[in-house]
N, C-alpha and C. Protein backbone atom coordinates (compact mmCIF):
# COMPACT_ATOMS: atom_id res chain seq x y z
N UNK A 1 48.22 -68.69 -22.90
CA UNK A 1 48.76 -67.78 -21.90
C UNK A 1 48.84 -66.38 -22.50
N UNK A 2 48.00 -65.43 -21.94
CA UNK A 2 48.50 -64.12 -22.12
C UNK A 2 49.34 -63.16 -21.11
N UNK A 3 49.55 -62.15 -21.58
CA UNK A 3 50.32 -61.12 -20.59
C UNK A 3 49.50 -59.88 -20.29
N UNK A 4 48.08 -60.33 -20.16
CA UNK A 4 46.99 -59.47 -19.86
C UNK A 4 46.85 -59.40 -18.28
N UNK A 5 46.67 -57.92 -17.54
CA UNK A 5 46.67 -57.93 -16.48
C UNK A 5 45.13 -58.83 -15.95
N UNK A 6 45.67 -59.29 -14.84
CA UNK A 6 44.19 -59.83 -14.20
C UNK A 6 43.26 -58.87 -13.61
N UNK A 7 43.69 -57.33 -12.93
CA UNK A 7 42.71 -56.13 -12.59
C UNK A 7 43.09 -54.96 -13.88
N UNK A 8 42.04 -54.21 -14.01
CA UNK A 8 42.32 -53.43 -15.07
C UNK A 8 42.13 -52.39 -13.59
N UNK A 9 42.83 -51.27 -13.80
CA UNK A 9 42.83 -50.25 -12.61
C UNK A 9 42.41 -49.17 -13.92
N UNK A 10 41.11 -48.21 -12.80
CA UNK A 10 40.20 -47.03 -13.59
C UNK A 10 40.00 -46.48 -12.67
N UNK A 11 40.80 -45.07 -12.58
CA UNK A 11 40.63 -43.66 -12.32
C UNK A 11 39.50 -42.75 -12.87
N UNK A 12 38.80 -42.49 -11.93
CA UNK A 12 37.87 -41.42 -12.78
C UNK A 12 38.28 -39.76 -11.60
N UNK A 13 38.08 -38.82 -12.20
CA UNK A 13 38.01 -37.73 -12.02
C UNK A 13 36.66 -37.41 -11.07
N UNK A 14 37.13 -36.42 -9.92
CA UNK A 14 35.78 -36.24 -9.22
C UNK A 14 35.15 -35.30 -10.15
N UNK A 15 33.47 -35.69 -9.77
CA UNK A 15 32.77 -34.59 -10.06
C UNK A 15 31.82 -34.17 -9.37
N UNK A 16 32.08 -32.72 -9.50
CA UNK A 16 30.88 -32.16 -8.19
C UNK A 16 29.06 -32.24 -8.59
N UNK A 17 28.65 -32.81 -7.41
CA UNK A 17 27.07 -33.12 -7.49
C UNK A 17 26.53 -31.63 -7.34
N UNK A 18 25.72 -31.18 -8.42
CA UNK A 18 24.49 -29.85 -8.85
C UNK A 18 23.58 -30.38 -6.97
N UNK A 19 22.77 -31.35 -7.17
CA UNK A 19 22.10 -31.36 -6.60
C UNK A 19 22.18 -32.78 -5.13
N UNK A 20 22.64 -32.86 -4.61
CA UNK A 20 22.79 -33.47 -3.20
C UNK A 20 21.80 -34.21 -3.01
N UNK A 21 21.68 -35.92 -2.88
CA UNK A 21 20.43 -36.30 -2.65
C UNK A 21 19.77 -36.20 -1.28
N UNK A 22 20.75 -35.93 -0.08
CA UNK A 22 20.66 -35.52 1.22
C UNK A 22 21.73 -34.10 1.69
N UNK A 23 20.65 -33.49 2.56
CA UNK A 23 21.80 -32.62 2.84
C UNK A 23 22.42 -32.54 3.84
N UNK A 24 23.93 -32.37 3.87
CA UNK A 24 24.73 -32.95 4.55
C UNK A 24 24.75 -32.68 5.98
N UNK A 25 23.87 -31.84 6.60
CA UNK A 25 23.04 -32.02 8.31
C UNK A 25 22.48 -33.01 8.24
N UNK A 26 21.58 -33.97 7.55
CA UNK A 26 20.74 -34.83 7.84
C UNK A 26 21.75 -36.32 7.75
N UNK A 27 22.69 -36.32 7.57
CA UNK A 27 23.91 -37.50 7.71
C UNK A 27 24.74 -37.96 8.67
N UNK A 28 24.06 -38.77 8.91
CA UNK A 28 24.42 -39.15 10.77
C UNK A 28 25.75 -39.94 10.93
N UNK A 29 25.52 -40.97 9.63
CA UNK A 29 26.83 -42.14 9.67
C UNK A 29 27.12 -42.36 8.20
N UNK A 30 29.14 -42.55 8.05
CA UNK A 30 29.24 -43.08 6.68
C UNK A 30 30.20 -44.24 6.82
N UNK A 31 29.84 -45.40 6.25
CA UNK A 31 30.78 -46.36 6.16
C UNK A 31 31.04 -46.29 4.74
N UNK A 32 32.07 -46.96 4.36
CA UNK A 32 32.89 -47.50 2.82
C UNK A 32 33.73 -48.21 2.80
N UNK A 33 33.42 -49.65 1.50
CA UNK A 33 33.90 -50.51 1.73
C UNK A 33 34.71 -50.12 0.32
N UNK A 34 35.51 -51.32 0.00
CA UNK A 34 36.28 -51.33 -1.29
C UNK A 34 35.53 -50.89 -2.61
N UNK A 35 34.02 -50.62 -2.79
CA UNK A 35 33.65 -50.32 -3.89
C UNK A 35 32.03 -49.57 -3.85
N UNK A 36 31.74 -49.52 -2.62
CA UNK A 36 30.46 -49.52 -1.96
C UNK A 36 30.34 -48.32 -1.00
N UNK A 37 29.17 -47.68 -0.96
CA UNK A 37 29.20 -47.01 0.40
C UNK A 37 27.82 -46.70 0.82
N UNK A 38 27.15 -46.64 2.18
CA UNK A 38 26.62 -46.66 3.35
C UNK A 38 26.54 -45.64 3.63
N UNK A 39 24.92 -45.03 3.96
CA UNK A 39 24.66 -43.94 4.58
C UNK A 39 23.68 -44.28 5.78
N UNK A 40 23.87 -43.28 6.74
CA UNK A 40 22.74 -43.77 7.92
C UNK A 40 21.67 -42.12 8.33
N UNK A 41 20.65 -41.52 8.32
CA UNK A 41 20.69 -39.88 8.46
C UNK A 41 20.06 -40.07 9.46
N UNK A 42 20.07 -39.02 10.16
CA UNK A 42 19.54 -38.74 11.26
C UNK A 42 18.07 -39.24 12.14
N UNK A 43 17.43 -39.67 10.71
CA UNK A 43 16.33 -40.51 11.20
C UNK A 43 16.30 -42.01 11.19
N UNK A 44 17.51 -42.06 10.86
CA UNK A 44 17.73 -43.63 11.10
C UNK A 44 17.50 -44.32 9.43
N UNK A 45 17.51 -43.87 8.24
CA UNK A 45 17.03 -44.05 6.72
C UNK A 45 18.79 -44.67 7.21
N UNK A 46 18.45 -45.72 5.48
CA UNK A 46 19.39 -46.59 5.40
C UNK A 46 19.85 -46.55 3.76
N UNK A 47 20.82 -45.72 3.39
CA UNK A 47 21.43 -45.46 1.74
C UNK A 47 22.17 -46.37 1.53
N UNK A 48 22.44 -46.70 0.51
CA UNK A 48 22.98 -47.58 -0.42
C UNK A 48 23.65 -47.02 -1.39
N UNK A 49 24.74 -47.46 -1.98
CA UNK A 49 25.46 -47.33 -3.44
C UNK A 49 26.76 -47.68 -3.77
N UNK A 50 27.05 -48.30 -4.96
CA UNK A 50 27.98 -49.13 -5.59
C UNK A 50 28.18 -50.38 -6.22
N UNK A 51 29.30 -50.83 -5.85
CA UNK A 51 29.00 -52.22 -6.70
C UNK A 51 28.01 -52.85 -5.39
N UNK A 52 27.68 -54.04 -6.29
CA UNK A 52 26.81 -55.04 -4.97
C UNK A 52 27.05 -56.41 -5.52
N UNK A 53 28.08 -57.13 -5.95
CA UNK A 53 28.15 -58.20 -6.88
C UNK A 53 28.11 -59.85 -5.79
N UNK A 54 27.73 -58.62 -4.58
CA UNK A 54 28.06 -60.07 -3.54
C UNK A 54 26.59 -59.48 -2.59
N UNK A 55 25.86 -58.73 -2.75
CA UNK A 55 24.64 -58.22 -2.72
C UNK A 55 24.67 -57.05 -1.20
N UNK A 56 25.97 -56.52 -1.09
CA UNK A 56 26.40 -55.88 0.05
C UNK A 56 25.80 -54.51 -0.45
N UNK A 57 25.35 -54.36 -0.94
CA UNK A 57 24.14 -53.19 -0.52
C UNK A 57 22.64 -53.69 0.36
N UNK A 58 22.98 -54.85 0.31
CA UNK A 58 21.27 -55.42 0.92
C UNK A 58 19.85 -54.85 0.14
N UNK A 59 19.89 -54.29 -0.80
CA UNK A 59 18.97 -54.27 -1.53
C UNK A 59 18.24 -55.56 -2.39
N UNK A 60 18.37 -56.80 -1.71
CA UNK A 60 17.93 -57.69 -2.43
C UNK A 60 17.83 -58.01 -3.92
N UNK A 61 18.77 -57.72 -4.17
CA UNK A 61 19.73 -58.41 -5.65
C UNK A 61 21.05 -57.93 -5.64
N UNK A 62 21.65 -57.69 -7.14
CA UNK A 62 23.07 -58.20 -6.97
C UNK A 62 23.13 -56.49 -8.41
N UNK A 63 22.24 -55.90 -8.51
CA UNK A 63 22.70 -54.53 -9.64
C UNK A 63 23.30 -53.57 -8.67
N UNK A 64 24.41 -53.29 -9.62
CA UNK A 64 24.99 -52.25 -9.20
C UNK A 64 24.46 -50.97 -8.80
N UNK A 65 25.02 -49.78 -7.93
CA UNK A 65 23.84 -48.53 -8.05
C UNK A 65 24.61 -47.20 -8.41
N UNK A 66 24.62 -46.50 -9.22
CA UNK A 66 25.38 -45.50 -9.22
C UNK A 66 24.99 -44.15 -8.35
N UNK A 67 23.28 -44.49 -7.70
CA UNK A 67 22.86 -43.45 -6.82
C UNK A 67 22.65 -43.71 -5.36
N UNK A 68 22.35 -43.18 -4.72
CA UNK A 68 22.09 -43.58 -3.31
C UNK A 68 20.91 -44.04 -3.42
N UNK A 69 20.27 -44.48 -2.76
CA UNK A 69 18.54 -44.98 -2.30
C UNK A 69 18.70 -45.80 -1.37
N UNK A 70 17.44 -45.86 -0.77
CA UNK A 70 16.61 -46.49 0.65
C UNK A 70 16.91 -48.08 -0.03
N UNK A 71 17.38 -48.68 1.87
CA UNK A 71 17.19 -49.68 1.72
C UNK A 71 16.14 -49.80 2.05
N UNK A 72 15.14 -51.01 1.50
CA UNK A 72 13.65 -50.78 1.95
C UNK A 72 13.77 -52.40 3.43
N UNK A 73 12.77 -52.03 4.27
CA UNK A 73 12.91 -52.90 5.27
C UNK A 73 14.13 -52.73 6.48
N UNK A 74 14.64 -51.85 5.85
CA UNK A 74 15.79 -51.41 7.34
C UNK A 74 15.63 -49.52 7.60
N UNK A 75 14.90 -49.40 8.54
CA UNK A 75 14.17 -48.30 9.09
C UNK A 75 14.83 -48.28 11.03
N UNK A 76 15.57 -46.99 11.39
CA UNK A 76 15.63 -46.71 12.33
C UNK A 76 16.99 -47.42 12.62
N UNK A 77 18.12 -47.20 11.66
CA UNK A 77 19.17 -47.63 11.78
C UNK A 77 20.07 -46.92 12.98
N UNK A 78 20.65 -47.41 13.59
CA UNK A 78 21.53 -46.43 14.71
C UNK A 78 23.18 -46.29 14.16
N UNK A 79 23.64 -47.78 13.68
CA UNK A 79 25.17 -47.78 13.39
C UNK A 79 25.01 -48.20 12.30
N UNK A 80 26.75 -48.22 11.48
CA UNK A 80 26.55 -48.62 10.00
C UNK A 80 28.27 -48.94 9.55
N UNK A 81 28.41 -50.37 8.73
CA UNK A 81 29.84 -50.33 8.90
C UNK A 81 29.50 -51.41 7.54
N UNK A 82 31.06 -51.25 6.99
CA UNK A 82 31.61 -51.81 5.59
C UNK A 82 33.03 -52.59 5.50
């Protein structure tokens, strides 16, 4: 038996992005879940990023993402939720 917490809680500090991988006219929809988040732009493109340990980015595996990118195979998205 230890007296080790079961969640370790980690704060990080924001930091501002130099370069924007979309710019923020072309961002139609944002969902976010507990560790994850969802982009939808104006043409219907489908972003990804975060944990995925349960594969809720739909990128067909389970790695984490620290950037946005295309989901590939989901084209002409209208809604988007987490």
């Amino acid at each position: 038996h230890t007296d080790a917490p079961i969640f370790e809680i980690v704060q990080h500090e924001p930091e501002k992005i130099e370069k924007p991988v979309l710019p923020a006219k072309l961002i139609k929809k944002v969902a976010c879940g507990g560790a994850h988040s969802l982009l939808v732009t104006e043409s219907g493109r489908l972003l990804t990023c975060g944990l995925n340990d349960s594969g809720q980015l739909g990128r067909g595996n389970l790695d984490n993402a620290s950037e946005f990118d295309d989901v590939k195979g989901m084209e002409s998205i209208a809604d988007v939720a987490a």
